[in-house]
N, C-alpha and C. Protein backbone atom coordinates (compact mmCIF):
# COMPACT_ATOMS: atom_id res chain seq x y z
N UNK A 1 58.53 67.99 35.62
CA UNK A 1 59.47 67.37 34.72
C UNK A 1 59.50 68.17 33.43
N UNK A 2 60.83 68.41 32.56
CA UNK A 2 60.84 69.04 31.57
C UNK A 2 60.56 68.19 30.36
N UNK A 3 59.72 69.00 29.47
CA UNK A 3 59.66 67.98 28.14
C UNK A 3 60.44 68.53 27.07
N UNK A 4 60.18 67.58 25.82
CA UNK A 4 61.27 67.99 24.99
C UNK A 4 60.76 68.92 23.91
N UNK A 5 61.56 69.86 23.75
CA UNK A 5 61.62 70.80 22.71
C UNK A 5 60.57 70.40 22.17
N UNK A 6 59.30 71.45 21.62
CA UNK A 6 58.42 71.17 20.45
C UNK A 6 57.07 70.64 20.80
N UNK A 7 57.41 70.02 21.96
CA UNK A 7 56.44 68.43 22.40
C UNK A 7 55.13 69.38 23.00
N UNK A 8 53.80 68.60 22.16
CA UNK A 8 52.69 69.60 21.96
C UNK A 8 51.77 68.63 23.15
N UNK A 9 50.74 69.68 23.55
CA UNK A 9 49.46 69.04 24.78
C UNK A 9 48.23 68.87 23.38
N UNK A 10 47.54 67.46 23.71
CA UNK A 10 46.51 67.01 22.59
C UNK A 10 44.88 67.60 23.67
N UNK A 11 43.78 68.44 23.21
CA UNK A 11 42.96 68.08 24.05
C UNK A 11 42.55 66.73 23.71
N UNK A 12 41.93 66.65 25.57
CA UNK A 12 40.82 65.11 25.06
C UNK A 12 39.91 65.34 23.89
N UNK A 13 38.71 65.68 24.05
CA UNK A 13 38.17 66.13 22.88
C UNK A 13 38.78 65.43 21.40
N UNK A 14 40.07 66.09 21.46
CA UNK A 14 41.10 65.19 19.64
C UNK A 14 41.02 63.60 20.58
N UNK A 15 41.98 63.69 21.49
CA UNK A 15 42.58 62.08 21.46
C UNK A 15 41.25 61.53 21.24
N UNK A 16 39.80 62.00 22.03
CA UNK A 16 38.37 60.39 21.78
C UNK A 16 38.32 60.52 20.13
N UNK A 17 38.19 61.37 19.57
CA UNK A 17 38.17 60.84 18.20
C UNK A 17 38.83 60.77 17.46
N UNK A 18 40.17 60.56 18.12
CA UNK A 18 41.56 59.51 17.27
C UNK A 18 41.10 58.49 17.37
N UNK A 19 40.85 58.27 18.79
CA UNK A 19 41.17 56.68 19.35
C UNK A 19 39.67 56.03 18.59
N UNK A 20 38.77 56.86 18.35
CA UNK A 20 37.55 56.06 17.88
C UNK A 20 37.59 55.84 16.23
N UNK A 21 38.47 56.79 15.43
CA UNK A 21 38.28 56.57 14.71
C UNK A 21 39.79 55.52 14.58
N UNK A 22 40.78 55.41 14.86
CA UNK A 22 41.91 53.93 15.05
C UNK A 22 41.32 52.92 15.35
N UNK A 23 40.63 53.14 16.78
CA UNK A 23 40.17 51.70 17.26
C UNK A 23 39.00 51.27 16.39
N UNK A 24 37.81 51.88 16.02
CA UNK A 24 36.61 51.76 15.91
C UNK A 24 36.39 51.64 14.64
N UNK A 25 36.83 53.04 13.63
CA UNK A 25 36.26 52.84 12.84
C UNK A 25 37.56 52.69 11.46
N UNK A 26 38.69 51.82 11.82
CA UNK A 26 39.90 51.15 11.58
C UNK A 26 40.80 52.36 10.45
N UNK A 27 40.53 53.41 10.82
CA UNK A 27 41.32 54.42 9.53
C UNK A 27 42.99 54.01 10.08
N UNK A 28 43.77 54.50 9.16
CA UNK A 28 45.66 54.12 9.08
C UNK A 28 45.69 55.08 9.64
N UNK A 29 46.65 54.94 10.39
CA UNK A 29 47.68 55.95 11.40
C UNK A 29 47.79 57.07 10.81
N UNK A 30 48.36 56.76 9.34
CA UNK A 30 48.92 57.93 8.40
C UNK A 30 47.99 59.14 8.12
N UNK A 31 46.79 58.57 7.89
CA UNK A 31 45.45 59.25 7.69
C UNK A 31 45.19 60.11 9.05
N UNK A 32 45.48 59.24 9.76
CA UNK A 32 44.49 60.47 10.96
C UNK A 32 45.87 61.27 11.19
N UNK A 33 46.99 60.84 11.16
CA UNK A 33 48.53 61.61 11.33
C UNK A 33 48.29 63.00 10.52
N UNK A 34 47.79 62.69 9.52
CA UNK A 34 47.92 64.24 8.28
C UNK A 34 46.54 64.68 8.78
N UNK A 35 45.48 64.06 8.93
CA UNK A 35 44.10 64.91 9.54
C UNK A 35 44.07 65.67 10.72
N UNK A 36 44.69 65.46 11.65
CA UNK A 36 44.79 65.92 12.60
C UNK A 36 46.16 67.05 13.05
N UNK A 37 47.06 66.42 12.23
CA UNK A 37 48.30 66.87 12.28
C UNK A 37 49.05 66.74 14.07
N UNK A 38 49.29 65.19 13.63
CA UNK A 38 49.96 64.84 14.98
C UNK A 38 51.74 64.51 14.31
N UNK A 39 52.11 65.03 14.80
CA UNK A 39 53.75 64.96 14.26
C UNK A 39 54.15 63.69 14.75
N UNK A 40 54.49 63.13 15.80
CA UNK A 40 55.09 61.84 16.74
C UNK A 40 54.06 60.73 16.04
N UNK A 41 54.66 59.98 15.46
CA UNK A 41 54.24 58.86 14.49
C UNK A 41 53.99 57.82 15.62
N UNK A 42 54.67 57.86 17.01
CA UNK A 42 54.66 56.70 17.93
C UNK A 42 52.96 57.19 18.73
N UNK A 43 52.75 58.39 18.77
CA UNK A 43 52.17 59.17 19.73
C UNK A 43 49.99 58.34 19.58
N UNK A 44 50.16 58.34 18.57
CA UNK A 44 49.35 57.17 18.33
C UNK A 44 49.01 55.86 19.04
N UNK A 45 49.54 54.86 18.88
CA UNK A 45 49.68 53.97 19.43
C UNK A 45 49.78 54.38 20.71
N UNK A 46 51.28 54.88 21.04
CA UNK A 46 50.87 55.30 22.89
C UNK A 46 49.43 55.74 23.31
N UNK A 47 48.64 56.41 23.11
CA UNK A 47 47.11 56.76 23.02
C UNK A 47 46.65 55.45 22.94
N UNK A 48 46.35 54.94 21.97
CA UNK A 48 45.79 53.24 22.16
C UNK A 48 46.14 52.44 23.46
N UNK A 49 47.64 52.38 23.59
CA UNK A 49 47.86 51.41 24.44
C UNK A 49 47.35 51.60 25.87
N UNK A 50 47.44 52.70 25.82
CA UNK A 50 46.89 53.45 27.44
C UNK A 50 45.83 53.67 27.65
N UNK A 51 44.46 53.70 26.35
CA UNK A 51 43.13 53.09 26.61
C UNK A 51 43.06 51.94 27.12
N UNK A 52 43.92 51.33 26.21
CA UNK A 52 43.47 49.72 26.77
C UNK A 52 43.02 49.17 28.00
N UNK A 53 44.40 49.90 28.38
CA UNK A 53 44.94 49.64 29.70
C UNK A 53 43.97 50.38 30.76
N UNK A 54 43.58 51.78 30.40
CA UNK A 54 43.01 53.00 31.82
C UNK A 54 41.66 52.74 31.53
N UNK A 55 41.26 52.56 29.85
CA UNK A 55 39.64 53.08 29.48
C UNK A 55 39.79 54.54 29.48
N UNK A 56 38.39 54.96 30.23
CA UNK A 56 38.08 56.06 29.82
C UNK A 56 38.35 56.89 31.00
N UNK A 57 39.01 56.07 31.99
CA UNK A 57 39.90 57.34 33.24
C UNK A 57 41.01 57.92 32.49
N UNK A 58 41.74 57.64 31.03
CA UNK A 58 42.92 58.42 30.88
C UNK A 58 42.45 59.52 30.45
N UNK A 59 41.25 59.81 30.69
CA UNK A 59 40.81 60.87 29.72
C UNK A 59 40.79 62.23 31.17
N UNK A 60 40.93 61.78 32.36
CA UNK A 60 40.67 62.77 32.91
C UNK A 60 41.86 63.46 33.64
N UNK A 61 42.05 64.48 33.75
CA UNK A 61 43.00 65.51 33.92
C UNK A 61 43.46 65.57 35.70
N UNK A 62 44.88 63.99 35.76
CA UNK A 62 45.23 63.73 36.57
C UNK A 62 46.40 64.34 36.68
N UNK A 63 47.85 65.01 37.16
CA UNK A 63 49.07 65.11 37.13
C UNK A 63 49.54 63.37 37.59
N UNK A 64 50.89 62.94 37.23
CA UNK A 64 51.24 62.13 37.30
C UNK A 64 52.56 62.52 37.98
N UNK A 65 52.99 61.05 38.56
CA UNK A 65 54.61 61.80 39.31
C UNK A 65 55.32 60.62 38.63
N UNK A 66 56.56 61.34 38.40
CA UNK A 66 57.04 60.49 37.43
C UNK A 66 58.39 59.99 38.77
N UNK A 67 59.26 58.97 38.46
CA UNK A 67 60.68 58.77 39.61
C UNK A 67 60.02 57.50 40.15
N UNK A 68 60.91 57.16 41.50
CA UNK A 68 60.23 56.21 41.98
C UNK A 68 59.37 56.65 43.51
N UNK A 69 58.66 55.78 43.20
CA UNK A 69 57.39 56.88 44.21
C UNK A 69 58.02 56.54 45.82
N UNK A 70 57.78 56.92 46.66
CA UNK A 70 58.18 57.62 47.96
C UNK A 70 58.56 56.23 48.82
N UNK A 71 59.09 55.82 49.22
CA UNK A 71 59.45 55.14 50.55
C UNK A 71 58.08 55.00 51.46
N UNK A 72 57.43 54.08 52.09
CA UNK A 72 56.61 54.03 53.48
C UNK A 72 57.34 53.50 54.70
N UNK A 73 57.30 54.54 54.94
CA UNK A 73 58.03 53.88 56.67
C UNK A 73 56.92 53.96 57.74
N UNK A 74 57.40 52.60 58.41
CA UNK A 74 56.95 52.50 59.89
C UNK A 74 56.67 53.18 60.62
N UNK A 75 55.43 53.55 61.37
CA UNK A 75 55.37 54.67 62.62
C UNK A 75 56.91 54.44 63.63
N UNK A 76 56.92 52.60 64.20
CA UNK A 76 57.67 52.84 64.60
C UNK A 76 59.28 53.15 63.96
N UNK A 77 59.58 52.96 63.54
CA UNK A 77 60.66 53.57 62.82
C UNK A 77 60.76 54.96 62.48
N UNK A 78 59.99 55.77 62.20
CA UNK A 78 59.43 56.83 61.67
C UNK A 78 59.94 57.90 63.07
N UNK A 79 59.25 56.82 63.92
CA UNK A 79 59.75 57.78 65.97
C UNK A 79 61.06 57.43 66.03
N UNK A 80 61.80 56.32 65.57
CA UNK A 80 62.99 56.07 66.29
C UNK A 80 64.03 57.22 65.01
N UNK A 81 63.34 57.50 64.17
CA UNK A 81 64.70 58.11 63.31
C UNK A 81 64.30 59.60 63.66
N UNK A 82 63.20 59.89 64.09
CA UNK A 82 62.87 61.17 65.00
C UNK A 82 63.59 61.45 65.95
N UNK A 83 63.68 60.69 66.89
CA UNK A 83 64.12 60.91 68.28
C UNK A 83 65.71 60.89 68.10
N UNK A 84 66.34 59.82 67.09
CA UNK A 84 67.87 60.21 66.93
C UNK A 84 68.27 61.52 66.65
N UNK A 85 67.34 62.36 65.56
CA UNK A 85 67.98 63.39 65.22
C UNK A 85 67.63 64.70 66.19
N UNK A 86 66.51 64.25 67.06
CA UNK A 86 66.21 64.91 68.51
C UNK A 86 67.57 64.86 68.89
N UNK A 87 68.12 63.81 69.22
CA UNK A 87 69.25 63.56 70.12
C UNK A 87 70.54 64.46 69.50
N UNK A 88 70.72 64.11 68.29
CA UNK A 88 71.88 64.62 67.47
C UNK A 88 71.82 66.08 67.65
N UNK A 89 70.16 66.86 67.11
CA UNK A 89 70.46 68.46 67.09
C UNK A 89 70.42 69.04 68.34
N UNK A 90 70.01 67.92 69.97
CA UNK A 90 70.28 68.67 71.30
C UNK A 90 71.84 69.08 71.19
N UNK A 91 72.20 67.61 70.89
CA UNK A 91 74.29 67.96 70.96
C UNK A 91 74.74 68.66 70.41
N UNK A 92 74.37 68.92 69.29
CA UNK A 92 74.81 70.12 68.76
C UNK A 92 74.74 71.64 68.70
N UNK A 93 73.54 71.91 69.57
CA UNK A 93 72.98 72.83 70.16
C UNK A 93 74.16 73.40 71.46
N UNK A 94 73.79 71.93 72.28
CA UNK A 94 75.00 72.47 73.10
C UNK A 94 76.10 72.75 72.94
N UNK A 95 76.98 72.34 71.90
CA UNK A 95 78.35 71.93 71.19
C UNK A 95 78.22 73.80 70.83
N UNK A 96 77.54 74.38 70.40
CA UNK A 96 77.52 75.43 69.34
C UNK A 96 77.10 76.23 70.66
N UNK A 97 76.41 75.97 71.93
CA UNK A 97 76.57 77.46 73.02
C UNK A 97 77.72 77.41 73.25
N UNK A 98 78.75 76.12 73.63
CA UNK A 98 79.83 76.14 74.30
C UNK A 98 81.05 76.84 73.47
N UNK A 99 80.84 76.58 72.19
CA UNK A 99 81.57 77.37 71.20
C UNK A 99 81.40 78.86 71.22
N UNK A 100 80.31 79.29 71.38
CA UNK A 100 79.75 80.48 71.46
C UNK A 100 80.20 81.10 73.01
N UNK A 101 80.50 80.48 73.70
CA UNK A 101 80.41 81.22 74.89
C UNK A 101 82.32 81.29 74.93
N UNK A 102 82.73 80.20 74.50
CA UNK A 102 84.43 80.80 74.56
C UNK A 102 84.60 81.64 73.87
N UNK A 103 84.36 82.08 72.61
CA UNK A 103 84.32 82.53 71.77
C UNK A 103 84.14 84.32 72.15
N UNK A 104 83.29 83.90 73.24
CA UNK A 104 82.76 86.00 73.19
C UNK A 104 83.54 85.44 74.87
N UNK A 105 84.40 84.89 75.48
CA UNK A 105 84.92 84.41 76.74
C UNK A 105 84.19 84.69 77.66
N UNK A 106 82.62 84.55 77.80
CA UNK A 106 81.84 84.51 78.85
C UNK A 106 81.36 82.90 79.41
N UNK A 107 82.52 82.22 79.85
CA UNK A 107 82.06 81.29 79.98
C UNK A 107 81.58 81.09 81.99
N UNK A 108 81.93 80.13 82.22
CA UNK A 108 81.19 79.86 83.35
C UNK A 108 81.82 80.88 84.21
N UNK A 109 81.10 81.41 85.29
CA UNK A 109 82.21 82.50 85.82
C UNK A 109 82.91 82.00 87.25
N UNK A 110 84.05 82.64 87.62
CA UNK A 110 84.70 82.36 88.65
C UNK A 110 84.25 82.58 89.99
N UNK A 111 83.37 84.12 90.10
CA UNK A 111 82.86 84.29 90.90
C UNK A 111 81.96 83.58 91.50
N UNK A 112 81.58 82.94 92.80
CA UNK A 112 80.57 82.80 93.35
C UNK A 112 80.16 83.69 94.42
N UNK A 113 78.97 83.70 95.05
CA UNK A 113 78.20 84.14 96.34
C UNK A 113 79.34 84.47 97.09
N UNK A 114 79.98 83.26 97.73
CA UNK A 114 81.49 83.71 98.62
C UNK A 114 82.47 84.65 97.92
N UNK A 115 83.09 84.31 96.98
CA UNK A 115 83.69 85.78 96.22
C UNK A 115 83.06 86.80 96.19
N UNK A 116 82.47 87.20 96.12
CA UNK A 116 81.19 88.42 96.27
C UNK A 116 81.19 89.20 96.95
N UNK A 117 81.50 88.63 98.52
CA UNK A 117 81.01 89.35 99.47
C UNK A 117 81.96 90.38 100.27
């Protein structure tokens, strides 16, 4: 996913002693904003809220997927939408020799064994 113009990576290392000195040891936003030099005035709080919420798993270096996450389908379902498109790309397989064979006009031939001889 693309981010926006500017938009900086914090190590952990900074965020535990934001969040300890916000949560813990109660300094103003503003203060640790100019100490640290975090530009995003919201970026704060988001950090808080997502301790709350993770603890001390947000701290570890997961990728995230952002969208809506994937569909689970049925084995059986899973075979039956298999086997349709089995079915679909045989026909079309054949559809595309038969095209192919008028095409270069080698199609079925006239001759048999009895013509032949």
């Amino acid at each position: 996913m693309t981010r926006k113009k500017g938009s900086k990576d914090y190590p952990n290392w900074m965020k535990r002693e934001v969040l300890k000195l916000y949560l813990e040891e109660g300094w103003a936003v503003s203060e640790i904003q100019e100490k640290y030099e975090i530009a995003d005035r919201n970026r704060l709080s988001a950090w808080a809220r997502q301790y709350r919420v993770e603890g001390e798993a947000m701290f570890e270096n997961k990728r995230r997927r952002s969208g809506r996450p994937p569909s689970k389908e049925n084995k059986d379902a899973y075979i039956r939408r298999l086997e349709m498109e089995n079915e679909l790309l045989k026909k079309f397989h054949t559809e595309l020799r038969q095209n192919l064979r008028a095409k270069r006009n080698i199609g079925s031939s006239i001759n048999t064994e009895k013509n032949t001889k």
